[in-house]
N, C-alpha and C. Protein backbone atom coordinates (compact mmCIF):
# COMPACT_ATOMS: atom_id res chain seq x y z
N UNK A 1 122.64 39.26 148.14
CA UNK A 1 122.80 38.17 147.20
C UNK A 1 124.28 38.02 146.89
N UNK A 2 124.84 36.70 146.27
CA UNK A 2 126.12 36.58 146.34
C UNK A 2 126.32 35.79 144.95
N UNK A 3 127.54 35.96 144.11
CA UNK A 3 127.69 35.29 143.13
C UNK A 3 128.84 34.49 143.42
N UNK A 4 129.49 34.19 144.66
CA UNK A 4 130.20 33.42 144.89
C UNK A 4 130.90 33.71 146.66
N UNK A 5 130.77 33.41 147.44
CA UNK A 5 130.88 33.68 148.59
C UNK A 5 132.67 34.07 148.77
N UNK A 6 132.95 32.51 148.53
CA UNK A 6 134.41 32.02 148.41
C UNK A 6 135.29 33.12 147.20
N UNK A 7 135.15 34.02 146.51
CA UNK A 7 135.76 34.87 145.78
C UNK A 7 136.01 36.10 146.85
N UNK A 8 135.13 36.26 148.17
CA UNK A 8 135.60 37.50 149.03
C UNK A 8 134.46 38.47 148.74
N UNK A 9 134.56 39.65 149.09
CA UNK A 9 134.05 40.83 148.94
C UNK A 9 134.00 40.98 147.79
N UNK A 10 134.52 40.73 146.75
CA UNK A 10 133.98 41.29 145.32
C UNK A 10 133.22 40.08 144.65
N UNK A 11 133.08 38.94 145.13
CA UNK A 11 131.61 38.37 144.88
C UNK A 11 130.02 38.20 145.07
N UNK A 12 130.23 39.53 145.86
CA UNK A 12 128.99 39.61 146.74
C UNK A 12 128.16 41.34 145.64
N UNK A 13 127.21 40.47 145.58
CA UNK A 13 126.67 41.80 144.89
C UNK A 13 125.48 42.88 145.51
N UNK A 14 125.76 44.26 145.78
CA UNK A 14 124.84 45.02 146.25
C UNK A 14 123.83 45.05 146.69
N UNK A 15 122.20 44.09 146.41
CA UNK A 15 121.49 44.14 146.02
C UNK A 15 120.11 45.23 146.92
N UNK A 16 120.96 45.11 148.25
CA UNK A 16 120.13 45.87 149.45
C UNK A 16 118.89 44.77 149.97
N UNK A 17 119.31 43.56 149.68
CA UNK A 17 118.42 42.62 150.10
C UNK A 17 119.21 42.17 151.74
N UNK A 18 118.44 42.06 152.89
CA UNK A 18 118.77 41.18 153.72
C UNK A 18 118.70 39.79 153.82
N UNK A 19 119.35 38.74 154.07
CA UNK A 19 119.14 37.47 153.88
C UNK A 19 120.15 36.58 155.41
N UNK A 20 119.91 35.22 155.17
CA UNK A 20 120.55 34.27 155.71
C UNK A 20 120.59 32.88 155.02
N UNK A 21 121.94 32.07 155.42
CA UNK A 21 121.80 30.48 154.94
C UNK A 21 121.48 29.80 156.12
N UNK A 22 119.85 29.26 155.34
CA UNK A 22 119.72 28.18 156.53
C UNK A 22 119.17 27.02 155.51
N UNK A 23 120.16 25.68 156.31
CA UNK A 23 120.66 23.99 155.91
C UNK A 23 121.23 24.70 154.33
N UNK A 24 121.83 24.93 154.29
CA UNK A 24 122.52 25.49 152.54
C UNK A 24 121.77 26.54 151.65
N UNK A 25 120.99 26.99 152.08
CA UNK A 25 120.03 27.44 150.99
C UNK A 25 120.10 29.22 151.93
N UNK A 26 119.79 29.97 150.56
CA UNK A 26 119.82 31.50 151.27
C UNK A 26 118.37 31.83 151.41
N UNK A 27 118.09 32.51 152.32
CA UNK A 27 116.53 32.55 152.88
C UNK A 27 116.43 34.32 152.71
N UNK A 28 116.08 34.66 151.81
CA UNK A 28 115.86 36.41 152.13
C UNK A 28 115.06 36.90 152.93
N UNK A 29 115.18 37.40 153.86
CA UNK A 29 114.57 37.92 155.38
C UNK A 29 113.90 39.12 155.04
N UNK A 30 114.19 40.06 153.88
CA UNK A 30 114.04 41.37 153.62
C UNK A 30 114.62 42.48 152.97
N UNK A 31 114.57 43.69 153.09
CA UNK A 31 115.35 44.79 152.53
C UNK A 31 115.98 45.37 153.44
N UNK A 32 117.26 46.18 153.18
CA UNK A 32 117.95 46.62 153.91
C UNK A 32 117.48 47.82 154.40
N UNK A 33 116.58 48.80 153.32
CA UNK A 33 116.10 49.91 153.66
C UNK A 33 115.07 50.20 154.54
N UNK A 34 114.18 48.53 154.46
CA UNK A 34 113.22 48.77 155.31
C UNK A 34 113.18 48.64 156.81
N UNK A 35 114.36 47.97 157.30
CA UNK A 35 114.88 47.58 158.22
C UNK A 35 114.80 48.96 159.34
N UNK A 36 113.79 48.59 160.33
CA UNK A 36 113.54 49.49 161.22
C UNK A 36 114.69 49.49 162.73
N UNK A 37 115.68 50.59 162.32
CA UNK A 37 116.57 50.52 164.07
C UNK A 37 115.77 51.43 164.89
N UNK A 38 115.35 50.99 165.99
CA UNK A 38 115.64 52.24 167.21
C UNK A 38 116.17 51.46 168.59
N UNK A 39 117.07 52.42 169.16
CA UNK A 39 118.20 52.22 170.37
C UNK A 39 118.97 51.19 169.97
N UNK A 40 119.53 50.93 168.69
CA UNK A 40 120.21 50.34 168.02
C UNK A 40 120.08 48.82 168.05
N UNK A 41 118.63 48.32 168.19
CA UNK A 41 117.81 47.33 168.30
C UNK A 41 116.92 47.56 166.62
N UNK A 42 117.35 46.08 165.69
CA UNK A 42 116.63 45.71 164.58
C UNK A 42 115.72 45.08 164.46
N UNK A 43 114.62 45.71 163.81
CA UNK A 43 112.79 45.24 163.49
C UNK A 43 112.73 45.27 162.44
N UNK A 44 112.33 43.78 161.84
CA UNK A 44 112.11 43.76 160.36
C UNK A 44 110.22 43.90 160.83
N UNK A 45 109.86 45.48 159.61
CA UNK A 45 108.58 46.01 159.64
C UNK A 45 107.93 44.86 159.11
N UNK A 46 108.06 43.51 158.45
CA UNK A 46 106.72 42.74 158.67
C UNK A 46 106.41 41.73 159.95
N UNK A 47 107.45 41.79 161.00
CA UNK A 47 107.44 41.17 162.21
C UNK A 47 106.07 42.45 162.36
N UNK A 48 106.43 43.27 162.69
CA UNK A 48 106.21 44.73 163.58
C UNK A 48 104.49 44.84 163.02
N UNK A 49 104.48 44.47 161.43
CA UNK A 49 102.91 44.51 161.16
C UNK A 49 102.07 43.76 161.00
N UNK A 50 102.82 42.64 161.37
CA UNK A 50 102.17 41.03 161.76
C UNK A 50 101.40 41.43 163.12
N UNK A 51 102.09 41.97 163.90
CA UNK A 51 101.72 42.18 165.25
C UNK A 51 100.79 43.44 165.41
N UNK A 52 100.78 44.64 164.51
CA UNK A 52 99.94 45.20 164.59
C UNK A 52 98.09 44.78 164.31
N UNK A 53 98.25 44.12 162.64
CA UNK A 53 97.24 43.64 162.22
C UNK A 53 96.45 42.63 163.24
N UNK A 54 96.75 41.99 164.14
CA UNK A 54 96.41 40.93 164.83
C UNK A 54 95.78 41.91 165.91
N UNK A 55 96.34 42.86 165.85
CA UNK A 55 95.56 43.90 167.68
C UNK A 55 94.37 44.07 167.73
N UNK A 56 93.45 44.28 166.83
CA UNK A 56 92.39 44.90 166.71
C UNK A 56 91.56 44.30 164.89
N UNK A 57 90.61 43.64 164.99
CA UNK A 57 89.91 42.93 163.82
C UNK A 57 89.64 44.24 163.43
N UNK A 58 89.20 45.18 163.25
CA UNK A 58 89.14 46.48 162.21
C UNK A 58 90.06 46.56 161.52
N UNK A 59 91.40 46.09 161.60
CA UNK A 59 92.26 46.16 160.62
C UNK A 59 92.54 45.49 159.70
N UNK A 60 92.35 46.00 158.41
CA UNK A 60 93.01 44.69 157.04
C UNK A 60 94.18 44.19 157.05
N UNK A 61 93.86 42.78 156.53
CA UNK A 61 94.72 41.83 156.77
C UNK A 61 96.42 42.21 155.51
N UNK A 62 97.68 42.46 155.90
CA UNK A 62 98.51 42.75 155.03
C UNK A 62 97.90 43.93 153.94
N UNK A 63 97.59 44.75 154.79
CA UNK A 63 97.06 46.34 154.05
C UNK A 63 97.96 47.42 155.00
N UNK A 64 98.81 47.20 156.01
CA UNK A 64 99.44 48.03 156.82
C UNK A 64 100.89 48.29 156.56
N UNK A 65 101.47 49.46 156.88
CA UNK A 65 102.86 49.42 156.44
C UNK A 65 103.59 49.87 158.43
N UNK A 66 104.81 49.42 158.11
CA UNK A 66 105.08 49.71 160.00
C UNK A 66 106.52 50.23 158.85
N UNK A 67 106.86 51.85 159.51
CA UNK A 67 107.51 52.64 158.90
C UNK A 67 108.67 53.41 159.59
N UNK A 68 109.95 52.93 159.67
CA UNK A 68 111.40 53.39 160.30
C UNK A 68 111.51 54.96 159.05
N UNK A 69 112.90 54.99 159.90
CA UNK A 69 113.65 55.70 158.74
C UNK A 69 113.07 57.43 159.11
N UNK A 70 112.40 57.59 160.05
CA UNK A 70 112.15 58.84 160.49
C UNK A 70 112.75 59.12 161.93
N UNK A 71 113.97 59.57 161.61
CA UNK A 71 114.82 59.13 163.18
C UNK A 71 114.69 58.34 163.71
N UNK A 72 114.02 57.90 164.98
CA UNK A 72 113.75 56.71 165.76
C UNK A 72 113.01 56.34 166.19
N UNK A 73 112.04 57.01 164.99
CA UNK A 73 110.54 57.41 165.56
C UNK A 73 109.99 55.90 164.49
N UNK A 74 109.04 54.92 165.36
CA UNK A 74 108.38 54.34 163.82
C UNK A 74 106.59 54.41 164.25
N UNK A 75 106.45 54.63 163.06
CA UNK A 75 104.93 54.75 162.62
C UNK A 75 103.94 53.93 161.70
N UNK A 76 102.85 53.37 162.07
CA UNK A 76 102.32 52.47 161.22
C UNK A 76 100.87 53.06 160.40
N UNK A 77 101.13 52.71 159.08
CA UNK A 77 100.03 53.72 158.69
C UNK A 77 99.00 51.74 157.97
N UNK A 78 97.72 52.02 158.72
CA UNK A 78 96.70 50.86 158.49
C UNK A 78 95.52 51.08 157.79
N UNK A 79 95.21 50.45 156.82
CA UNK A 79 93.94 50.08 156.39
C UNK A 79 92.93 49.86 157.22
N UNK A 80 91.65 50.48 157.15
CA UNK A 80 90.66 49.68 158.14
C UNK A 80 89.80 48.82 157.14
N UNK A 81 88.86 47.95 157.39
CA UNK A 81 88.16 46.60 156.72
C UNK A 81 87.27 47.20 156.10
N UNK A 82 87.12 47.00 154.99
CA UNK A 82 85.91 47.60 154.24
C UNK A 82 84.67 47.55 154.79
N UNK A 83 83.96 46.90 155.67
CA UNK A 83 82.93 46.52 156.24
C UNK A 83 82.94 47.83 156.85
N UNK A 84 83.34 48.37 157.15
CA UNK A 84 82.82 49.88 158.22
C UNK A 84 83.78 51.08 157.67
N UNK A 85 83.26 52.26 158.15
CA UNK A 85 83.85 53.48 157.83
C UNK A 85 84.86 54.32 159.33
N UNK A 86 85.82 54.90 158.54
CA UNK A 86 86.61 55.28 159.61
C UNK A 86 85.51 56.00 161.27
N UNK A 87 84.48 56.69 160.51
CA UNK A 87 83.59 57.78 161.43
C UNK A 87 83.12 56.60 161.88
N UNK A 88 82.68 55.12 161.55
CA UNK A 88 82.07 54.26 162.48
C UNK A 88 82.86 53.76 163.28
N UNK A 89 84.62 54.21 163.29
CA UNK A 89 84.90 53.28 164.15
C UNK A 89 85.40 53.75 165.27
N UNK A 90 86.01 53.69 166.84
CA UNK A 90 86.26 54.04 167.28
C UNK A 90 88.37 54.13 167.65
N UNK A 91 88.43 55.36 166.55
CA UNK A 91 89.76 55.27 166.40
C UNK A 91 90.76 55.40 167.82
N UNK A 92 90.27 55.85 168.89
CA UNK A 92 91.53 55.64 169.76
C UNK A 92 91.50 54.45 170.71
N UNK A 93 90.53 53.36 170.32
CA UNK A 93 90.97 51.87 170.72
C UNK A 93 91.02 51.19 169.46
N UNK A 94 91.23 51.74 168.25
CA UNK A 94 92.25 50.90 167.28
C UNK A 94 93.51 51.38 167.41
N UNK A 95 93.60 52.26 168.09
CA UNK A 95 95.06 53.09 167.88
C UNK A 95 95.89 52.20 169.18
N UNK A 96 94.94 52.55 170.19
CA UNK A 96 95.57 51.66 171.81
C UNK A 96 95.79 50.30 171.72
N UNK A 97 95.18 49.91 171.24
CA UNK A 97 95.38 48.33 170.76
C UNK A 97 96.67 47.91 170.25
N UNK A 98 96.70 48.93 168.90
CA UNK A 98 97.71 48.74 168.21
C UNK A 98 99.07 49.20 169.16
N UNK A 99 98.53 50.01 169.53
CA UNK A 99 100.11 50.06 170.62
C UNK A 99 100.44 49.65 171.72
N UNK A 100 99.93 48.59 171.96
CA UNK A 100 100.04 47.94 173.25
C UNK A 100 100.65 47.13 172.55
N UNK A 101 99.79 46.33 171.63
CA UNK A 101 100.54 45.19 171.22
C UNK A 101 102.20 45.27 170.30
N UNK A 102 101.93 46.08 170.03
CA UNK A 102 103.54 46.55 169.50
C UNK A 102 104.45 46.72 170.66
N UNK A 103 103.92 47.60 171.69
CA UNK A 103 104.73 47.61 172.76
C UNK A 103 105.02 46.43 173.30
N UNK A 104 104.33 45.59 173.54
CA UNK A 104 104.54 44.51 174.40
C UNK A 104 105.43 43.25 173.54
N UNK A 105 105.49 42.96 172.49
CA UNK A 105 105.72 42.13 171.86
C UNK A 105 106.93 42.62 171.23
N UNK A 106 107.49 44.07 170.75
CA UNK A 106 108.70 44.67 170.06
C UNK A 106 108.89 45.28 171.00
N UNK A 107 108.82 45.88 172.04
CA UNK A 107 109.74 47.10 172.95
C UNK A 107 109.31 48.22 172.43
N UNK A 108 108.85 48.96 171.48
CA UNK A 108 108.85 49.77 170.45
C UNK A 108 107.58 50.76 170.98
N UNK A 109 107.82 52.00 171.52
CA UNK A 109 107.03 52.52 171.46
C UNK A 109 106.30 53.51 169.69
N UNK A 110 105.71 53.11 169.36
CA UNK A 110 105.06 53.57 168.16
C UNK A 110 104.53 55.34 168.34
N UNK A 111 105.00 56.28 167.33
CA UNK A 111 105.41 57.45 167.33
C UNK A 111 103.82 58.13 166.82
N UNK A 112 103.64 57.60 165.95
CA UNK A 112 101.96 57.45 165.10
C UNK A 112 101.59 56.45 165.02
N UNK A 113 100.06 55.76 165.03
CA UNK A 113 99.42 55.59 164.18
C UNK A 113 97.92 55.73 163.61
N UNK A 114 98.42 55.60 161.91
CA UNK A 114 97.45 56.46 161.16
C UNK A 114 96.29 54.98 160.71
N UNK A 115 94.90 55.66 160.51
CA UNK A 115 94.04 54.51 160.16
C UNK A 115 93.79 55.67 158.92
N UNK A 116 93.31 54.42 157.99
CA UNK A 116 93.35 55.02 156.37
C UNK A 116 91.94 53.81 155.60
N UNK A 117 91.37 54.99 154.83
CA UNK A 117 90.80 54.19 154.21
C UNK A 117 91.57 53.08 153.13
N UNK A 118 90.78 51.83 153.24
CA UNK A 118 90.73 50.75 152.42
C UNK A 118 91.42 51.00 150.88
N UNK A 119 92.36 50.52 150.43
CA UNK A 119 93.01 50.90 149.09
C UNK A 119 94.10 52.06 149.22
N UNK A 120 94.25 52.62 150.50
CA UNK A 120 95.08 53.46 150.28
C UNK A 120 96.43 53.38 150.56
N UNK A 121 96.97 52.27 151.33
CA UNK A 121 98.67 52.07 151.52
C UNK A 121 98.51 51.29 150.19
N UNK A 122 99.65 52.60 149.50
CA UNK A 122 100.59 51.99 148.09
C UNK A 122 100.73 50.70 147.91
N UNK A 123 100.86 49.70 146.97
CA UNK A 123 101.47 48.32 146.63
C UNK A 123 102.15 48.63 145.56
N UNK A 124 103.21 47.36 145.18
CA UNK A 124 104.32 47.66 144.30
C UNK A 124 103.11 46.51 143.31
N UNK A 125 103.75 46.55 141.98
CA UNK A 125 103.13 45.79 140.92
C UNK A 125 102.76 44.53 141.72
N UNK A 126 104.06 44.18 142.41
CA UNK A 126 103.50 42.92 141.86
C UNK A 126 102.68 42.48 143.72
N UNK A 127 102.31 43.48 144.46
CA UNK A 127 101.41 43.56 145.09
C UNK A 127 101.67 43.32 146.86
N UNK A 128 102.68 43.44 146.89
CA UNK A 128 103.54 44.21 148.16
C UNK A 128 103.45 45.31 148.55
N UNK A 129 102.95 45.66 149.97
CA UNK A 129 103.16 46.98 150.33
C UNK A 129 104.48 47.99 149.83
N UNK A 130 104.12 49.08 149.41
CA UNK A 130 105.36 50.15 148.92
C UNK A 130 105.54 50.73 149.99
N UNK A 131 106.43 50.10 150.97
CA UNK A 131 106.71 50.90 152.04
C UNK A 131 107.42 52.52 151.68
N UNK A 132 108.48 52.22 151.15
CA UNK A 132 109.12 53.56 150.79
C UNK A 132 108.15 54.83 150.56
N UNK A 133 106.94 54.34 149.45
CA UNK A 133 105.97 55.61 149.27
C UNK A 133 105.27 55.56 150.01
N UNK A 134 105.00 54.62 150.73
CA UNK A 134 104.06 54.75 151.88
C UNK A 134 104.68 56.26 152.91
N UNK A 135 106.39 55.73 153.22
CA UNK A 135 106.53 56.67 154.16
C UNK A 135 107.05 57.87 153.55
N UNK A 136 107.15 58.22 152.35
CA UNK A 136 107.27 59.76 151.76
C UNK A 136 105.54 59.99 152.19
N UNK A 137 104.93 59.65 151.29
CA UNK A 137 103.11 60.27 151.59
C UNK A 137 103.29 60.67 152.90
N UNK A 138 103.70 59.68 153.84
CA UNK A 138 103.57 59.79 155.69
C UNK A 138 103.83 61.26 155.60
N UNK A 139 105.30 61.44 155.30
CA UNK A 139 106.43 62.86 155.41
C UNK A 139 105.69 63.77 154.73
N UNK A 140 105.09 63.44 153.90
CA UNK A 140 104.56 64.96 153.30
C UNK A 140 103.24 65.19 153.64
N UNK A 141 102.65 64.64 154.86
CA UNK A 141 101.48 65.06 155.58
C UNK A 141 100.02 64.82 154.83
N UNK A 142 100.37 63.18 153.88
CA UNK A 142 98.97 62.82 153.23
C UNK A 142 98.09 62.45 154.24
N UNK A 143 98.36 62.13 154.79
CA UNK A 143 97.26 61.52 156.06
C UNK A 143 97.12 62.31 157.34
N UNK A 144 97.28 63.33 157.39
CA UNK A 144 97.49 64.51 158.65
C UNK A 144 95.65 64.81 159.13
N UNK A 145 94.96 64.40 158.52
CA UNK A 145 94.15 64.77 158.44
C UNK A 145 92.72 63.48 158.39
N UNK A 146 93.19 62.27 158.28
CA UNK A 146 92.00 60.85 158.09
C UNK A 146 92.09 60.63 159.61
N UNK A 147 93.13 60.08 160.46
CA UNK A 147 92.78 59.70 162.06
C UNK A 147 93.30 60.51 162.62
N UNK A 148 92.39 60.88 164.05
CA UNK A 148 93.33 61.34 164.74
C UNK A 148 94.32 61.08 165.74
């Protein structure tokens, strides 16, 4: 964000938001933190979970988090649809799915991914995935144990 472009570098304020001007107007693209590099190639994680969610209808719709920031490794941790239970489903063609289509569409080979019951990737108040706690839980091995 900027409080004046034309003042230089000290009009521009911190905010860790990514953005662009397009026809005059600033368009925020995202966060800086969430911003997934690997081989020094940038993936904004709701491209990355647009494309996951679409692989496979077992998955809830904007219930998935697609998660950088673990070396260069990224991992997507998904909701499955309330309509069925993880034991009904067959997790390693939701998993193949999901990584094909990530592969094919981002380059990105995907490091994990985790299927999770319904309600369980974090949201912020006002009802955005919490990626950040999403990927501490990841790191501290909350889900080591729901898919395999």
């Amino acid at each position: 964000m900027f409080a004046d472009p034309a003042e230089g570098p000290g009009g521009w304020l911190r905010t860790g938001d990514l953005g662009t001007v397009l026809d005059g107007r600033l368009v925020v693209t995202g966060r800086l933190k969430d911003l997934i590099v690997v081989d020094g190639r940038h993936h904004y994680p709701q491209d990355v979970e647009a494309t996951a969610q679409d692989a496979h209808p077992a998955l809830r719709r904007d219930r998935l988090a697609a998660l950088g920031g673990t070396g260069e490794r990224v991992v997507v941790v998904a909701e499955h649809v309330r309509t069925t239970t993880l034991a009904d489903l067959d997790v390693p063609a939701v998993t193949r799915a999901v990584r094909a289509a990530v592969s094919a569409r981002h380059g990105l080979r995907l490091a994990d991914v985790v299927l999770v019951p319904p309600g369980t990737v974090p949201r912020t108040s006002s009802g955005k995935v919490a990626r950040a706690l999403t990927r501490e839980r990841y790191l501290a091995g909350a889900w080591t144990e729901v898919s395999p």
